[in-house]
N, C-alpha and C. Protein backbone atom coordinates (compact mmCIF):
# COMPACT_ATOMS: atom_id res chain seq x y z
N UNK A 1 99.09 69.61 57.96
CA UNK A 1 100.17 68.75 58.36
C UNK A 1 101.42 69.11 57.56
N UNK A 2 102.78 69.11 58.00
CA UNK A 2 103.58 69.58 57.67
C UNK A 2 104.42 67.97 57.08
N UNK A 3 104.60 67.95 55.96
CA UNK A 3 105.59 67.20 55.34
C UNK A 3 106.99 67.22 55.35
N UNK A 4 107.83 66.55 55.44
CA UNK A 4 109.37 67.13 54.99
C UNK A 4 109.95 66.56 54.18
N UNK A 5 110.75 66.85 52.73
CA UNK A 5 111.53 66.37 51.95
C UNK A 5 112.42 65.50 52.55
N UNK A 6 112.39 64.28 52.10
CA UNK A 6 113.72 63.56 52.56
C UNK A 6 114.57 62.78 50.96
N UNK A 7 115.27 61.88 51.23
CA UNK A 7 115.95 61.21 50.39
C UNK A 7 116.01 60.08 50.91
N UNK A 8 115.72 59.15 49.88
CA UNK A 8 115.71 57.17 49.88
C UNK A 8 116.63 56.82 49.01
N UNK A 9 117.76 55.74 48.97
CA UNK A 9 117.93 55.01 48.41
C UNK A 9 118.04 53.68 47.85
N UNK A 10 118.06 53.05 46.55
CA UNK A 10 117.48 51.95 46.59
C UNK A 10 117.60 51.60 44.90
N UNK A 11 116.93 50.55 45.01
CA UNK A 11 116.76 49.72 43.44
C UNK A 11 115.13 49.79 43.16
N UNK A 12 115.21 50.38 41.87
CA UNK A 12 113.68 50.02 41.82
C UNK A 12 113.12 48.89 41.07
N UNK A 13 111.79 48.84 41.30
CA UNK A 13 111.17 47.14 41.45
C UNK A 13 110.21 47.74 40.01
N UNK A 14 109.89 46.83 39.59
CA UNK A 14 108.59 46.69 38.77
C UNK A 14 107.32 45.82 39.60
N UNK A 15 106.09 46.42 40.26
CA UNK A 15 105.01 45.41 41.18
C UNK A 15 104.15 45.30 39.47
N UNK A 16 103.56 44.50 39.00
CA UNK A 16 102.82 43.99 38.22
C UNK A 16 101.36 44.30 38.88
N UNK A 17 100.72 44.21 40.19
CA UNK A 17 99.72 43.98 41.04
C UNK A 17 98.79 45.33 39.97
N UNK A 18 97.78 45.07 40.23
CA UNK A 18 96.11 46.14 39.62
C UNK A 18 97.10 47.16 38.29
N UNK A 19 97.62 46.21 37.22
CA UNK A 19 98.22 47.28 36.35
C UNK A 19 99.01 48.08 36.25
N UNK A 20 100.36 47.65 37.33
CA UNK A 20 101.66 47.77 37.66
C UNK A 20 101.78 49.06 38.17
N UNK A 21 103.13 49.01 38.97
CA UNK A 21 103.72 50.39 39.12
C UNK A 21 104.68 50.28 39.59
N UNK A 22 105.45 51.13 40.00
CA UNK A 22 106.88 51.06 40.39
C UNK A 22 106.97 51.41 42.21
N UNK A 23 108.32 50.64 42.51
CA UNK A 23 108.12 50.62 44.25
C UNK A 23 109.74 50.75 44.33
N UNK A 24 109.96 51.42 45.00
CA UNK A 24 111.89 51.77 45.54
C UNK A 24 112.19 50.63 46.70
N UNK A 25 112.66 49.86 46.54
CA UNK A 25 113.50 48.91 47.79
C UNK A 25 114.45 49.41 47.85
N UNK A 26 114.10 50.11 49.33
CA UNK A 26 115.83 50.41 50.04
C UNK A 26 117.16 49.75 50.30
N UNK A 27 118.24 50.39 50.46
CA UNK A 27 119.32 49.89 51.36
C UNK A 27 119.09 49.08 52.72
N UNK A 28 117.98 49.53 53.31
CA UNK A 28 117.94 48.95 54.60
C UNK A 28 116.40 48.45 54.84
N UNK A 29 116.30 47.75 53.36
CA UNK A 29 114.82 46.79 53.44
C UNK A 29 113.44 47.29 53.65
N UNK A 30 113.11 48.92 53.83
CA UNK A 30 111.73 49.33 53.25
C UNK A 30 111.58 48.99 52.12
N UNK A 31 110.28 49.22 51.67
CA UNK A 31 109.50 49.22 50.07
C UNK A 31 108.80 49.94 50.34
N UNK A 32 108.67 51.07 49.16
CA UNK A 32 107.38 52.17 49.38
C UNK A 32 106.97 52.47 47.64
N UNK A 33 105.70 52.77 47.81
CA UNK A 33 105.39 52.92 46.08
C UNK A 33 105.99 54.01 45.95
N UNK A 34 106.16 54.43 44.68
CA UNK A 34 106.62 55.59 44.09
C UNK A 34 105.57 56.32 43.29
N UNK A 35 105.18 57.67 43.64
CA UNK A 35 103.86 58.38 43.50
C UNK A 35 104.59 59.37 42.69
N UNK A 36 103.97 59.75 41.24
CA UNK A 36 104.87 60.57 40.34
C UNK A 36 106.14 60.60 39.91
N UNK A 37 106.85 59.47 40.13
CA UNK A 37 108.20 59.31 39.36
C UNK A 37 108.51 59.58 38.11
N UNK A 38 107.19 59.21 37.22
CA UNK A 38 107.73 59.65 35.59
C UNK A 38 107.99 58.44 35.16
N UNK A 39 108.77 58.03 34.10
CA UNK A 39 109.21 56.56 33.64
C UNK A 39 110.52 56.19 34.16
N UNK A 40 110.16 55.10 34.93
CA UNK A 40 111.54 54.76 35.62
C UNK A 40 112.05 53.18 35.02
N UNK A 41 112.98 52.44 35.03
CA UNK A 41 113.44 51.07 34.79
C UNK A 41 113.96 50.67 35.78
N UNK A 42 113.58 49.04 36.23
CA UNK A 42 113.18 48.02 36.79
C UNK A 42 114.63 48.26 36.84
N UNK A 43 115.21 47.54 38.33
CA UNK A 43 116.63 47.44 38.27
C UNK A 43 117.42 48.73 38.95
N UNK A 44 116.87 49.45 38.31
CA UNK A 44 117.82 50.78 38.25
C UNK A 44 118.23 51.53 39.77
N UNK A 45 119.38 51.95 40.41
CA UNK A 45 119.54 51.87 41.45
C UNK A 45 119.40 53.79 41.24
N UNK A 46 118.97 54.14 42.24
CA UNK A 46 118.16 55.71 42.02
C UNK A 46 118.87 56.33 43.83
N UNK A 47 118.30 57.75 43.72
CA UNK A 47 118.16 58.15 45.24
C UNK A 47 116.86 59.28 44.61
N UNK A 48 115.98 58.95 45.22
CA UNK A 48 114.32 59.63 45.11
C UNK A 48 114.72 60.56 46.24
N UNK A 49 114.11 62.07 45.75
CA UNK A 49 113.67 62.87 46.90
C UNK A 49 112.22 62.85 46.52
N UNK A 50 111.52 63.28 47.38
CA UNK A 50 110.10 63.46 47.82
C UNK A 50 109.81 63.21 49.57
N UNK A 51 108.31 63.23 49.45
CA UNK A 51 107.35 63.43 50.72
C UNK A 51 107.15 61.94 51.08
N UNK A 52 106.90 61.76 52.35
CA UNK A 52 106.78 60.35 52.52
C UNK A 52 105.29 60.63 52.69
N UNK A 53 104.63 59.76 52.29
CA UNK A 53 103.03 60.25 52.20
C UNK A 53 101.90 59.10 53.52
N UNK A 54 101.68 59.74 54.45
CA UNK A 54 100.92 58.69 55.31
C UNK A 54 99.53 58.55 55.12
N UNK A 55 98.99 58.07 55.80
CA UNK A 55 97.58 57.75 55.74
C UNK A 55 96.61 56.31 55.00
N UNK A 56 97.45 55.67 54.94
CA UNK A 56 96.62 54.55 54.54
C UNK A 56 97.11 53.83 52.96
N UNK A 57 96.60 53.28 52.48
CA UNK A 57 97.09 52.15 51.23
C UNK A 57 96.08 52.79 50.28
N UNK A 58 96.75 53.15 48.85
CA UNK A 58 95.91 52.92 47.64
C UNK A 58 95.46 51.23 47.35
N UNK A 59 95.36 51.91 46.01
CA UNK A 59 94.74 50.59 45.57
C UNK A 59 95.75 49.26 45.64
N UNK A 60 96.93 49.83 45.35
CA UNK A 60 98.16 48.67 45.09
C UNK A 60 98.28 48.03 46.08
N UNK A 61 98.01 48.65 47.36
CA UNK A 61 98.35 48.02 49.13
C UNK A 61 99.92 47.50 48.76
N UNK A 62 100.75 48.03 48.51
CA UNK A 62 102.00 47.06 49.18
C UNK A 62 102.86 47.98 50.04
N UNK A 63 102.53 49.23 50.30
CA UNK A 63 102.91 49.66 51.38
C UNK A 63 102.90 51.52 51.36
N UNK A 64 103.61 51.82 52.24
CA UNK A 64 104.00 53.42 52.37
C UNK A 64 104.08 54.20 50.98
N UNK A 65 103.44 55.27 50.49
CA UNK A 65 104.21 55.37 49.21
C UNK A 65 105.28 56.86 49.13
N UNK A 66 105.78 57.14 48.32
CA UNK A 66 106.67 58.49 48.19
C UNK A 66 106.17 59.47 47.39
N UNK A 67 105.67 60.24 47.49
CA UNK A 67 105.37 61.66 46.48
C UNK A 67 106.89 62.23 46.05
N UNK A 68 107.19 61.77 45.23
CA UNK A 68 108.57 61.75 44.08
C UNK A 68 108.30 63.54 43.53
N UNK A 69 109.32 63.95 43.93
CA UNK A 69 109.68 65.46 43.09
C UNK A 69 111.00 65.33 42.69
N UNK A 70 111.71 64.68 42.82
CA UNK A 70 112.69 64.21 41.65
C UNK A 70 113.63 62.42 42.06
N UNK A 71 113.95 62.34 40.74
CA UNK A 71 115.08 61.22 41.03
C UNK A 71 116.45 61.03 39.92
N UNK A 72 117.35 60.57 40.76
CA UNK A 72 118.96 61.00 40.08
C UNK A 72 119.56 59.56 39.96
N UNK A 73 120.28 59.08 40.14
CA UNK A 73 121.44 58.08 39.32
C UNK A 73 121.83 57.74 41.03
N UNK A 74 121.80 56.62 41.43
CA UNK A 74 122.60 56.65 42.49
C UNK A 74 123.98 55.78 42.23
């Protein structure tokens, strides 16, 4: 299956849920986890590139997540 790099922007969240992790809320009201971001802060308004990753819910279930290969300052 062929993936394609895209770009999201957004604020990121702190989810607390099964030992926390971080989730990007968009401009236009998605939420998707963030898969390999690195250390990010709560708040912080970003533009993530990565893979949008399909197939089903980890453990966290709160939605779609992003395979993160980088993120910048938005």
């Amino acid at each position: 299956m062929l993936r394609r790099m895209s770009k999201f922007t957004g604020t990121v969240q702190r989810n607390d849920l099964e030992g926390g992790f971080f989730e990007l809320h968009t401009d236009d009201g998605a939420t998707f986890r963030l898969e390999g971001a690195g250390k990010l802060e709560a708040g912080a308004r970003v533009i993530v590139h990565g893979t949008l990753e399909s197939g089903g819910f980890g453990i966290h279930m709160s939605g779609p997540s992003i395979r993160v290969s980088r993120v910048e300052s938005a």
